[in-house]
N, C-alpha and C. Protein backbone atom coordinates (compact mmCIF):
# COMPACT_ATOMS: atom_id res chain seq x y z
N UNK A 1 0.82 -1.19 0.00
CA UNK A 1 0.00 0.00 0.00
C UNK A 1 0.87 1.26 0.00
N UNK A 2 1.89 1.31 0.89
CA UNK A 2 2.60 2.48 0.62
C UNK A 2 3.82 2.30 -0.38
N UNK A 3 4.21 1.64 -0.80
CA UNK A 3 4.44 1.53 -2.00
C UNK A 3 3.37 2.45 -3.65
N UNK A 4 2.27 2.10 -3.52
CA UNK A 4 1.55 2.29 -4.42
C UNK A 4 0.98 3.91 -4.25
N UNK A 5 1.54 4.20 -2.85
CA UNK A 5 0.99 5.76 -2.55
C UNK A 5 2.54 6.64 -2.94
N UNK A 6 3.75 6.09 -2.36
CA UNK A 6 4.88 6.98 -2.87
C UNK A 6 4.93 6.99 -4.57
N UNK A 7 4.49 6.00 -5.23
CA UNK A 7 4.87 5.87 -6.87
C UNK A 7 3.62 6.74 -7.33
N UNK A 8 2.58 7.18 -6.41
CA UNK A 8 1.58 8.10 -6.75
C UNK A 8 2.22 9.58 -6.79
N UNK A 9 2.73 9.55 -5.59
CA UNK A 9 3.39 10.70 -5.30
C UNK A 9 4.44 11.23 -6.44
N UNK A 10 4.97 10.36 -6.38
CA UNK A 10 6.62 10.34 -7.59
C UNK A 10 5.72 10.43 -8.92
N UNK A 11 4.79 10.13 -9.35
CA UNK A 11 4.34 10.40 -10.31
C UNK A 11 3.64 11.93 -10.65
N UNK A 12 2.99 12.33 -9.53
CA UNK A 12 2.58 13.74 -9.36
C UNK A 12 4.02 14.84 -9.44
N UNK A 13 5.01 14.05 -8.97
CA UNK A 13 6.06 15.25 -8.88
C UNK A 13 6.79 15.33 -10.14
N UNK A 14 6.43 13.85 -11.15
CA UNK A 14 7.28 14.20 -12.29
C UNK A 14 6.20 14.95 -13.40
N UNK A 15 5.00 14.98 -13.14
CA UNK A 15 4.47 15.58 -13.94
C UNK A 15 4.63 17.02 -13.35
N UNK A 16 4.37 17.49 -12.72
CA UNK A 16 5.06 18.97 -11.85
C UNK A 16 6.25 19.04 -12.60
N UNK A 17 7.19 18.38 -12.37
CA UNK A 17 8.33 18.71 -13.15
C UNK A 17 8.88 19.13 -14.55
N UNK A 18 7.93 18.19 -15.16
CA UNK A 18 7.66 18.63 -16.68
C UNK A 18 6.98 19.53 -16.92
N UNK A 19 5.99 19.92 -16.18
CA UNK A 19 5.17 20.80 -16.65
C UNK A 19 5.65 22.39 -16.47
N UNK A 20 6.60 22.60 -15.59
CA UNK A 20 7.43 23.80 -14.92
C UNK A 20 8.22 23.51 -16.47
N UNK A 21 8.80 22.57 -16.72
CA UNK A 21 9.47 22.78 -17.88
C UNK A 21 9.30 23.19 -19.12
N UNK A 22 7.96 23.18 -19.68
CA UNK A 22 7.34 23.03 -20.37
C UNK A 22 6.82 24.78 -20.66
N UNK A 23 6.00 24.92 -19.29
CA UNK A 23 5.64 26.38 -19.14
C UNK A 23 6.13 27.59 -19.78
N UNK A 24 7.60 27.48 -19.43
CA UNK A 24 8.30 29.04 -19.22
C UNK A 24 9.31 29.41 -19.02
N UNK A 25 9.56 30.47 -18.85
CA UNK A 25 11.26 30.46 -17.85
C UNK A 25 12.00 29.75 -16.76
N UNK A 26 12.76 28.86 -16.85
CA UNK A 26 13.11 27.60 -15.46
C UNK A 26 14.07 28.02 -14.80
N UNK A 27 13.51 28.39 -13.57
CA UNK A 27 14.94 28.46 -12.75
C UNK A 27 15.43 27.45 -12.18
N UNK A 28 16.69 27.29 -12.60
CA UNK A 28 17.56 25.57 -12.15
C UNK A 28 17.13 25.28 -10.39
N UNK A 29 17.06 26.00 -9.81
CA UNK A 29 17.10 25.43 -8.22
C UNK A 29 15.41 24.92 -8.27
N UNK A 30 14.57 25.51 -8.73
CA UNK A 30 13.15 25.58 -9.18
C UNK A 30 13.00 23.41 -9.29
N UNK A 31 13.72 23.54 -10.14
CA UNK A 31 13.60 22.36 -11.08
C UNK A 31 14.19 21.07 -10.80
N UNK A 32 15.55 21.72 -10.41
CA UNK A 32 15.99 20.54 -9.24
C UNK A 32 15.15 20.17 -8.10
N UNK A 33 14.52 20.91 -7.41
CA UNK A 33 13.96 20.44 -6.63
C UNK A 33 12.75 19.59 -6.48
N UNK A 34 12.22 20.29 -7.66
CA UNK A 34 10.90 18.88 -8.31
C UNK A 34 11.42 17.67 -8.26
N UNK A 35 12.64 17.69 -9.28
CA UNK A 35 13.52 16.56 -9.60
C UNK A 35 13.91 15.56 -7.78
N UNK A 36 14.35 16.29 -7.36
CA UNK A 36 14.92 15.69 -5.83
C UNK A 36 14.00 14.91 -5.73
N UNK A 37 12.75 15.70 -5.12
CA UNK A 37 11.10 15.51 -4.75
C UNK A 37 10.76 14.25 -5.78
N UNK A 38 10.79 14.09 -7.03
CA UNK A 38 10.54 12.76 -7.69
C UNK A 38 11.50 12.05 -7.41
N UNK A 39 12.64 11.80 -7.11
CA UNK A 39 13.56 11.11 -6.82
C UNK A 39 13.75 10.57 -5.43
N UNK A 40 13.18 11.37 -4.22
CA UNK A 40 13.06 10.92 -2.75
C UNK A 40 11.95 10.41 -3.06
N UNK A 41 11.15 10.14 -3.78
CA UNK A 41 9.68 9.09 -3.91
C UNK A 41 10.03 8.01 -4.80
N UNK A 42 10.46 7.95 -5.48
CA UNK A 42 10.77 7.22 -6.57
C UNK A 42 11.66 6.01 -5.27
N UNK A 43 12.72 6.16 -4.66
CA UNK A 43 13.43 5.62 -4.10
C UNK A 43 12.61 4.45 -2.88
N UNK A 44 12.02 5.44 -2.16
CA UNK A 44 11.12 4.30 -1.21
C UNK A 44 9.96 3.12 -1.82
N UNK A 45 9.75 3.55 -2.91
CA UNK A 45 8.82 2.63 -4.26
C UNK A 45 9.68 1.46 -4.23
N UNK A 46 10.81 1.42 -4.64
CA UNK A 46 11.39 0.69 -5.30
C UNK A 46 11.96 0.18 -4.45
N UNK A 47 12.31 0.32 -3.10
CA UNK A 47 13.17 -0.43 -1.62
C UNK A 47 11.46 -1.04 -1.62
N UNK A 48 10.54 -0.42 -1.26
CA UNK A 48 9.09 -1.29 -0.85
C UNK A 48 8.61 -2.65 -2.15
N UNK A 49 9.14 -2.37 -3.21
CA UNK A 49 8.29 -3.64 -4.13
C UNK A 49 9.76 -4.17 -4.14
N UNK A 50 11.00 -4.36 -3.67
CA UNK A 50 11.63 -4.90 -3.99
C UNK A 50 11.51 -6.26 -3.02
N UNK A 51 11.07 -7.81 -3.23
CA UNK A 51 12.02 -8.64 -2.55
C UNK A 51 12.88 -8.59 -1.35
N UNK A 52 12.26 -8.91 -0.07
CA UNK A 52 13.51 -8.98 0.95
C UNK A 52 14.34 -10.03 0.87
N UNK A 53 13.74 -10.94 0.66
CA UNK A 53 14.68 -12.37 0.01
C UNK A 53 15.08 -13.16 -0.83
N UNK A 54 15.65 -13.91 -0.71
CA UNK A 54 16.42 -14.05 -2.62
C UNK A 54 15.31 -15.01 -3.09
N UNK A 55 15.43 -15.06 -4.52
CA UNK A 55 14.71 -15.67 -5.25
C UNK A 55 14.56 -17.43 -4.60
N UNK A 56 15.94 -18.21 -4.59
CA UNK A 56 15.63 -19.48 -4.34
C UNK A 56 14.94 -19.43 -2.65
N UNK A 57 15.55 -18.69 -2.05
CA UNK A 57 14.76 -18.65 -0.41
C UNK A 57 12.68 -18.32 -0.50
N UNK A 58 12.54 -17.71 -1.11
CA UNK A 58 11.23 -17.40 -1.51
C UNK A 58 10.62 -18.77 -2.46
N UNK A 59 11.32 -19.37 -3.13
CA UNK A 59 10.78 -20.87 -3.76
C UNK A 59 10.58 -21.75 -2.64
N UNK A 60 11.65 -22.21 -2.23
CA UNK A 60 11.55 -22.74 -0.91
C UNK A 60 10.45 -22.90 -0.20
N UNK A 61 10.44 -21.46 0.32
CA UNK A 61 9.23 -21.42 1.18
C UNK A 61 7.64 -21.54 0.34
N UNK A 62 7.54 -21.02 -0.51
CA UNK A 62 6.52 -21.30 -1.11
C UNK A 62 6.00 -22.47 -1.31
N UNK A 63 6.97 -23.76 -1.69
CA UNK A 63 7.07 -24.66 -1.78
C UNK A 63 6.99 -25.57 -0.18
N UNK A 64 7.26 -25.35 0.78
CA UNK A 64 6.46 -25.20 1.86
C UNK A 64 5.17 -25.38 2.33
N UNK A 65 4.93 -24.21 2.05
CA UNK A 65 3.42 -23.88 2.80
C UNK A 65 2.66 -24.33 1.66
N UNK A 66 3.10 -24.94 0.57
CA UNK A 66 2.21 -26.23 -0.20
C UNK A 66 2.07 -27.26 0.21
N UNK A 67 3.04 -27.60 0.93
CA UNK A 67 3.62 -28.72 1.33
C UNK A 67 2.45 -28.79 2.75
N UNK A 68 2.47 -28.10 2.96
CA UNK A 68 1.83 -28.16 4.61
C UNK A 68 0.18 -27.89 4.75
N UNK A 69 -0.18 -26.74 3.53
CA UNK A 69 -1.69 -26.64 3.05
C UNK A 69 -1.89 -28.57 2.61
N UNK A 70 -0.85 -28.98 1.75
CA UNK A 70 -1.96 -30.45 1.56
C UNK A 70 -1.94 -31.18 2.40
N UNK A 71 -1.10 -31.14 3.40
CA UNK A 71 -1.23 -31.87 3.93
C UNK A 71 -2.35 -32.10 5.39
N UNK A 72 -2.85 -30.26 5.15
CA UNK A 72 -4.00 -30.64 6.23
C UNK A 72 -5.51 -30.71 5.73
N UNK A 73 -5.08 -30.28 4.35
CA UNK A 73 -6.43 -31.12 3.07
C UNK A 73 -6.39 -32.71 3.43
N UNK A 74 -5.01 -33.52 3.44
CA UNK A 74 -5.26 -34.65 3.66
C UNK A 74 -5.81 -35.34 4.89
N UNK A 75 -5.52 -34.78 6.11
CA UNK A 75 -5.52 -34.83 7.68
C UNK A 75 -7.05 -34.79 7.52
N UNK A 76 -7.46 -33.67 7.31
CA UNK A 76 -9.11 -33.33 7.12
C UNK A 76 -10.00 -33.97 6.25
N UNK A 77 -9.44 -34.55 5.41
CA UNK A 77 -10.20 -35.76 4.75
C UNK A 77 -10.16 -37.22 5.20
């Protein structure tokens, strides 16, 4: 969820950004700072949808809690 609210955010700031660009006269500190502002959002997006664990550790376990769902399908039957 907050994942999907900072990449909202980072998305509002790059359109801000372009659009200052787009407008008119740009003052560089102006513009950088949009830029920062999409870039300190952009960053927590991408630490939040990333994977805390490696690919084969996440098979594993998945492979697991299959393992253990049938087996209380079987218990229960």
């Amino acid at each position: 969820m907050f994942s999907l609210l900072f990449a909202l955010i980072a998305l509002v700031m790059l359109a801000m950004f372009f659009i200052y660009l787009i407008r008119g006269p740009v003052d560089p500190l102006i513009a950088g700072g949009l830029f920062v502002s999409f870039l300190a959002c952009v960053v927590p997006t991408l630490l939040l949808l990333k994977p805390f664990e490696s690919p084969e550790h996440l098979r594993r376990r998945r492979e697991k809690s299959r393992q253990e769902r049938r087996r209380r399908r079987e218990s229960s039957d």
